[in-house]
Every structure is written in structure tokens, then in C-alpha cells.
C-alpha atoms as a PDB file:
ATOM      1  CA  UNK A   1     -35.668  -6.344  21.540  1.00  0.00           C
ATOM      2  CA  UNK A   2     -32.811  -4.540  20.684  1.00  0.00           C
ATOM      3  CA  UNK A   3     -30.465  -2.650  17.161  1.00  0.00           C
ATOM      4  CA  UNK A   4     -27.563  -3.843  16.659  1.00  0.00           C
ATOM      5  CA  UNK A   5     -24.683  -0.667  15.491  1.00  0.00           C
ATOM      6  CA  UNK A   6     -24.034  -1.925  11.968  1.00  0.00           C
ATOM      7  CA  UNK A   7     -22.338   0.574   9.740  1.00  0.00           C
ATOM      8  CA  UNK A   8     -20.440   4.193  11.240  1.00  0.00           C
ATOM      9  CA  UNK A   9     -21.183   6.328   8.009  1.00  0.00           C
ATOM     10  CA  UNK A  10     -18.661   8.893   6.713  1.00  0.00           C
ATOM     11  CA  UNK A  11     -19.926  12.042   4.569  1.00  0.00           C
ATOM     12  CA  UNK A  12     -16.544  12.678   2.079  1.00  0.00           C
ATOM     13  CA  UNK A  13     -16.119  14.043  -1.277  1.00  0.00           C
ATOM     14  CA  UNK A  14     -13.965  10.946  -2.558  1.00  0.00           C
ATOM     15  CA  UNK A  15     -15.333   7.875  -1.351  1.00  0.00           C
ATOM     16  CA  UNK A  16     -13.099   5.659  -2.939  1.00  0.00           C
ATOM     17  CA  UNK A  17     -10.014   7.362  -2.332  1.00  0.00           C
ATOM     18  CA  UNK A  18     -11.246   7.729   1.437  1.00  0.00           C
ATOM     19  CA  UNK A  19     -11.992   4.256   1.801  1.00  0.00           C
ATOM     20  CA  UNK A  20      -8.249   3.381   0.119  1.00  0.00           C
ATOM     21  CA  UNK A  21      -6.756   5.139   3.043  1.00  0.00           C
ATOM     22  CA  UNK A  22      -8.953   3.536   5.691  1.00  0.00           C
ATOM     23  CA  UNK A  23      -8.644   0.402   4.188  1.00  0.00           C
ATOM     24  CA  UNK A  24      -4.854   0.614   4.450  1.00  0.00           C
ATOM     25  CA  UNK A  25      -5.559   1.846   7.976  1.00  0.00           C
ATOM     26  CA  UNK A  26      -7.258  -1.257   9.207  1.00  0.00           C
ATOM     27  CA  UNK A  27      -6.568  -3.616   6.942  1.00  0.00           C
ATOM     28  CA  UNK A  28     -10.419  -3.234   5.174  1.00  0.00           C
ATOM     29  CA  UNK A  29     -11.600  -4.455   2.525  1.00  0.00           C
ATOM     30  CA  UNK A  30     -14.102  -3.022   0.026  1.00  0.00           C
ATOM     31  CA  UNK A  31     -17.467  -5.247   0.543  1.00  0.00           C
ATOM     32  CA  UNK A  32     -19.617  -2.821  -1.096  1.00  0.00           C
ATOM     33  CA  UNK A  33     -20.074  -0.028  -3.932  1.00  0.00           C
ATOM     34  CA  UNK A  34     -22.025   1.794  -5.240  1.00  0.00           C
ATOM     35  CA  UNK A  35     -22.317   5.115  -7.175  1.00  0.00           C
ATOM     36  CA  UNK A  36     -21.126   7.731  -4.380  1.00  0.00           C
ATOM     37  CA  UNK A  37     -20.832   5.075  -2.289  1.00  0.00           C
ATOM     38  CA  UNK A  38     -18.302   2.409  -0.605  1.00  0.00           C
ATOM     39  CA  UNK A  39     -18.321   0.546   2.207  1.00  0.00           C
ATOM     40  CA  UNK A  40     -15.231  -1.346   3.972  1.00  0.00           C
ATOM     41  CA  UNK A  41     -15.193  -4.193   6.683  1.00  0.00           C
ATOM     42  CA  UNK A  42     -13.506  -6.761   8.110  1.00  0.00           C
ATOM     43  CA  UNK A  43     -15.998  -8.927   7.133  1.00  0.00           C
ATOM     44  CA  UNK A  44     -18.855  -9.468   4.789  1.00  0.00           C
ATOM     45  CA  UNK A  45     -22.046  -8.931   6.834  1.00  0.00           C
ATOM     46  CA  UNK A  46     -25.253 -11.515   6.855  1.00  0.00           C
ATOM     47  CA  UNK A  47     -28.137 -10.885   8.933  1.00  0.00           C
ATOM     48  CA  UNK A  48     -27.618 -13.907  10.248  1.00  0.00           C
ATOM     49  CA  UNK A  49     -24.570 -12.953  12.009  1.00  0.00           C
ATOM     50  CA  UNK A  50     -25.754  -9.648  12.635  1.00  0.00           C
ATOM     51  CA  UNK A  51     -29.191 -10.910  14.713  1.00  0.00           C
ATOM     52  CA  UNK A  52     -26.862 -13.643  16.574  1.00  0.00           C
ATOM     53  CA  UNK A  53     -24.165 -11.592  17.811  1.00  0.00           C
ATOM     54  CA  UNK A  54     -22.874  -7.809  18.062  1.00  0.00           C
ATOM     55  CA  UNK A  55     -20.188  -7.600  15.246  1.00  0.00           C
ATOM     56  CA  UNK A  56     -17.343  -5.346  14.342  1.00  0.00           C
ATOM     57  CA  UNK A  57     -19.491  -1.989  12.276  1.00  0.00           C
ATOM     58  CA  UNK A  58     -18.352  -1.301   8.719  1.00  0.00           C
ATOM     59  CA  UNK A  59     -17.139   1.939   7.377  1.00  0.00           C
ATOM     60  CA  UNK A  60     -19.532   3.108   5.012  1.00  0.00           C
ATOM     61  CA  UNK A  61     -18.271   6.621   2.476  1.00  0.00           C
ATOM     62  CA  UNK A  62     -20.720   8.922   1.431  1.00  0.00           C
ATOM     63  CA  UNK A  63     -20.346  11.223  -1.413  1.00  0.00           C
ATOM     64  CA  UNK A  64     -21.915  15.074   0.229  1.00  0.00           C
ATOM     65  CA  UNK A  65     -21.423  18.277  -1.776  1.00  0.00           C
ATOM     66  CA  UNK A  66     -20.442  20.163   1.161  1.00  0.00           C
ATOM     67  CA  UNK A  67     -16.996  19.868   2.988  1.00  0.00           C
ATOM     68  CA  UNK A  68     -16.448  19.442   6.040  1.00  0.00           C
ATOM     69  CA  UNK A  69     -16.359  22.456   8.515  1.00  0.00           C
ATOM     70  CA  UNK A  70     -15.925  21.895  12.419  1.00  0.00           C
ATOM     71  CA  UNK A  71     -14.521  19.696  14.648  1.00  0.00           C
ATOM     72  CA  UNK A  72     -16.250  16.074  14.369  1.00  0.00           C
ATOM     73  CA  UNK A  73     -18.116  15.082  17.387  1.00  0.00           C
ATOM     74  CA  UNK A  74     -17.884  11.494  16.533  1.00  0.00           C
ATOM     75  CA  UNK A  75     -14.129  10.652  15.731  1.00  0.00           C
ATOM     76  CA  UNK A  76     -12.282   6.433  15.946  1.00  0.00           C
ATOM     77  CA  UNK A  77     -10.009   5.821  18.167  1.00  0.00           C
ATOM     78  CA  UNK A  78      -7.270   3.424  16.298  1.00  0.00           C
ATOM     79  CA  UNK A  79      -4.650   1.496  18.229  1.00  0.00           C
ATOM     80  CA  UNK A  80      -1.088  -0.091  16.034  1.00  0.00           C
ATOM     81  CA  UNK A  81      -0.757  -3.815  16.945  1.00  0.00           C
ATOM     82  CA  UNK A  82       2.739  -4.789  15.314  1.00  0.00           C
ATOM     83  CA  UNK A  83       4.416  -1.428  15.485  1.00  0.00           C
ATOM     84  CA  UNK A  84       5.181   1.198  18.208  1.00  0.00           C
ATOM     85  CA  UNK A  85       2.665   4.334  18.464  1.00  0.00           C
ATOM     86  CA  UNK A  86       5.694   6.546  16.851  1.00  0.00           C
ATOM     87  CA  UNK A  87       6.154   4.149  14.164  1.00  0.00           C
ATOM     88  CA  UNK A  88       2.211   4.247  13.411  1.00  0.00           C
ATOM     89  CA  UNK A  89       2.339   7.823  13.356  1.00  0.00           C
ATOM     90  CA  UNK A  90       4.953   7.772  10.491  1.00  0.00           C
ATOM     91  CA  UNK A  91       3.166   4.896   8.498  1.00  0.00           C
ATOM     92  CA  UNK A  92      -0.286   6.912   8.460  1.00  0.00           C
ATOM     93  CA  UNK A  93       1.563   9.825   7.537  1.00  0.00           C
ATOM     94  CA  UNK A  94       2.965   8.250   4.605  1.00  0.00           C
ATOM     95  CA  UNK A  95      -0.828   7.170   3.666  1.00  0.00           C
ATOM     96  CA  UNK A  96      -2.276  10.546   3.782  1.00  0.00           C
ATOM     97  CA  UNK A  97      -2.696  11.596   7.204  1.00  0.00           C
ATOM     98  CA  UNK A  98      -1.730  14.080   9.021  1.00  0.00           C
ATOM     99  CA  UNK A  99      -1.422  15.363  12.745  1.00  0.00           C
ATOM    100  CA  UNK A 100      -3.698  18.075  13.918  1.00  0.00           C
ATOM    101  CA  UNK A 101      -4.235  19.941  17.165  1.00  0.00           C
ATOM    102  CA  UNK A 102      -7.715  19.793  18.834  1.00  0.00           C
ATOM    103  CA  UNK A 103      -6.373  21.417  22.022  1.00  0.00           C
ATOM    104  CA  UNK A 104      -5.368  18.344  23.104  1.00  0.00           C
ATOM    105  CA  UNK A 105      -2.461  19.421  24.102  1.00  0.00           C
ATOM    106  CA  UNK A 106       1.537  18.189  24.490  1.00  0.00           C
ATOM    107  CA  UNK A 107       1.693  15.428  27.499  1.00  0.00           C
ATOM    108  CA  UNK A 108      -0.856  13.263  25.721  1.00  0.00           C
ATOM    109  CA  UNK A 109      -0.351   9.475  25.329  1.00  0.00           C
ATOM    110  CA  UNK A 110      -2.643   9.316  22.615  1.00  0.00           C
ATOM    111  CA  UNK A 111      -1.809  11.441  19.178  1.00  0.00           C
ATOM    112  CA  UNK A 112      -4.781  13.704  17.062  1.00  0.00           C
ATOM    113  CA  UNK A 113      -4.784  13.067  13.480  1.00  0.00           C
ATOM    114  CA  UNK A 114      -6.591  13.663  10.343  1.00  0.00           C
ATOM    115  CA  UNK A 115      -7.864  11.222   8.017  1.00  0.00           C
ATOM    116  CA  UNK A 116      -7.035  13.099   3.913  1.00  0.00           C
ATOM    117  CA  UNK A 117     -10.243  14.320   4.289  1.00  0.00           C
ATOM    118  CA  UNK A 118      -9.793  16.294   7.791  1.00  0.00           C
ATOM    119  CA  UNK A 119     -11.317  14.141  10.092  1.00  0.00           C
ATOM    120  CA  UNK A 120     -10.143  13.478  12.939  1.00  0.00           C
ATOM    121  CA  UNK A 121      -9.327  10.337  14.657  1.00  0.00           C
ATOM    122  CA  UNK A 122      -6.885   9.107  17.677  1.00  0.00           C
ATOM    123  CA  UNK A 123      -3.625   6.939  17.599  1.00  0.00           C
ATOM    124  CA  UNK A 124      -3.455   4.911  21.015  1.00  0.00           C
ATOM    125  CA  UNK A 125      -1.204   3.273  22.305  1.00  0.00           C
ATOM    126  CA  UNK A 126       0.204   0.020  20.847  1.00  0.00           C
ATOM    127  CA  UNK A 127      -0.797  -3.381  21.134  1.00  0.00           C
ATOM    128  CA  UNK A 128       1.959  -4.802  19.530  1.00  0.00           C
ATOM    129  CA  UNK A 129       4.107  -7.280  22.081  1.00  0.00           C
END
């Protein structure tokens, strides 16, 4: 017997403007919405699919009152696969993001950034051939 990781859940003030941005991110879609609520994927989840095989999680956005106010333990770690990293900095900034400084610090491969709403997640390096 075992659980499957399904959905990564995201509290926000704006879901659907959050979910715009990560949907331009990772090339999402909105499966899902409800009031104070949307969820993106890369696909449109059965339970079939979901009991057969481990599949990619969804992003779900949560409407919360409160804003955010530390450091998020739990962060994604994206990775550009038809542009350089420097190039994928410069696109995300143009969505919204913006580069941030968890005391990572200067010689890093990898670049900190912040989703509109302040969380962070990583650029990697690219994919792209």
C-alpha cells in the first residue's frame, strides 16, 4: 500500500493571477476552479492514472487571509528547456518575478527567485540543446 503526491498546494491572496504566472512558467493549464481556488497541471488527473502510475503533481492556489511572512521551507526547483538560464531569468522577470537573496550567495549555478507573490523558487540550469 502506498499515497501517491498528487497536488503541491500554494496559500496566495490571488489565485488566479498566481496561477497565470505559473501557468506561463510551465506551460499549465487551468484544470480546475473554484471560488478561492485554482488548480494548474500538465494534465487532467483520473484516478485511474493516478493508482497505475506516479504522475507529474498539480499546482493547486489557495486563497489565505494572511500573507506570507518567512522564508518557505518547501520551494520548486524549475529548469528552462529551449532557452539559456540567463535568458530564463529575463523571461520570468518580464512575467512577474523577481530575484531575491536567501543567502545563497554569488558563485551559485542555480538563481533564487520570487514567484509575484514572494515565494521563492530556483532557476537551474538549462536543458535546452
Amino acid at each position: 500500500m502506498a499515497s501517491r503526491f498528487t497536488e503541491l498546494a500554494v496559500d496566495c491572496h490571488d489565485p488566479e493571477g498566481l496561477a497565470a504566472f505559473w501557468c506561463e512558467v510551465l506551460d499549465f493549464e487551468v484544470i480546475d476552479r473554484s471560488e478561492g481556488k485554482v488548480e494548474i497541471g500538465s494534465w487532467v488527473p483520473t484516478v485511474e492514472d493516478v493508482r497505475a502510475r506516479q504522475m507529474p503533481p498539480t499546482l493547486v492556489f489557495i486563497q489565505v487571509p494572511e500573507s506570507k511572512a518567512v522564508k518557505n521551507r518547501l520551494h520548486l526547483d524549475v529548469s528552462p528547456i529551449d532557452d539559456s538560464t540567463e535568458g530564463e531569468v529575463s523571461r520570468l522577470l518580464g512575467l512577474g518575478a523577481t530575484k531575491v537573496d536567501v543567502g545563497q550567495g554569488a558563485d551559485r549555478n542555480w538563481v533564487v527567485m520570487a514567484d509575484p507573490e514572494g515565494n521563492e523558487f530556483c532557476l537551474l540550469r538549462t536543458l535546452a540543446p
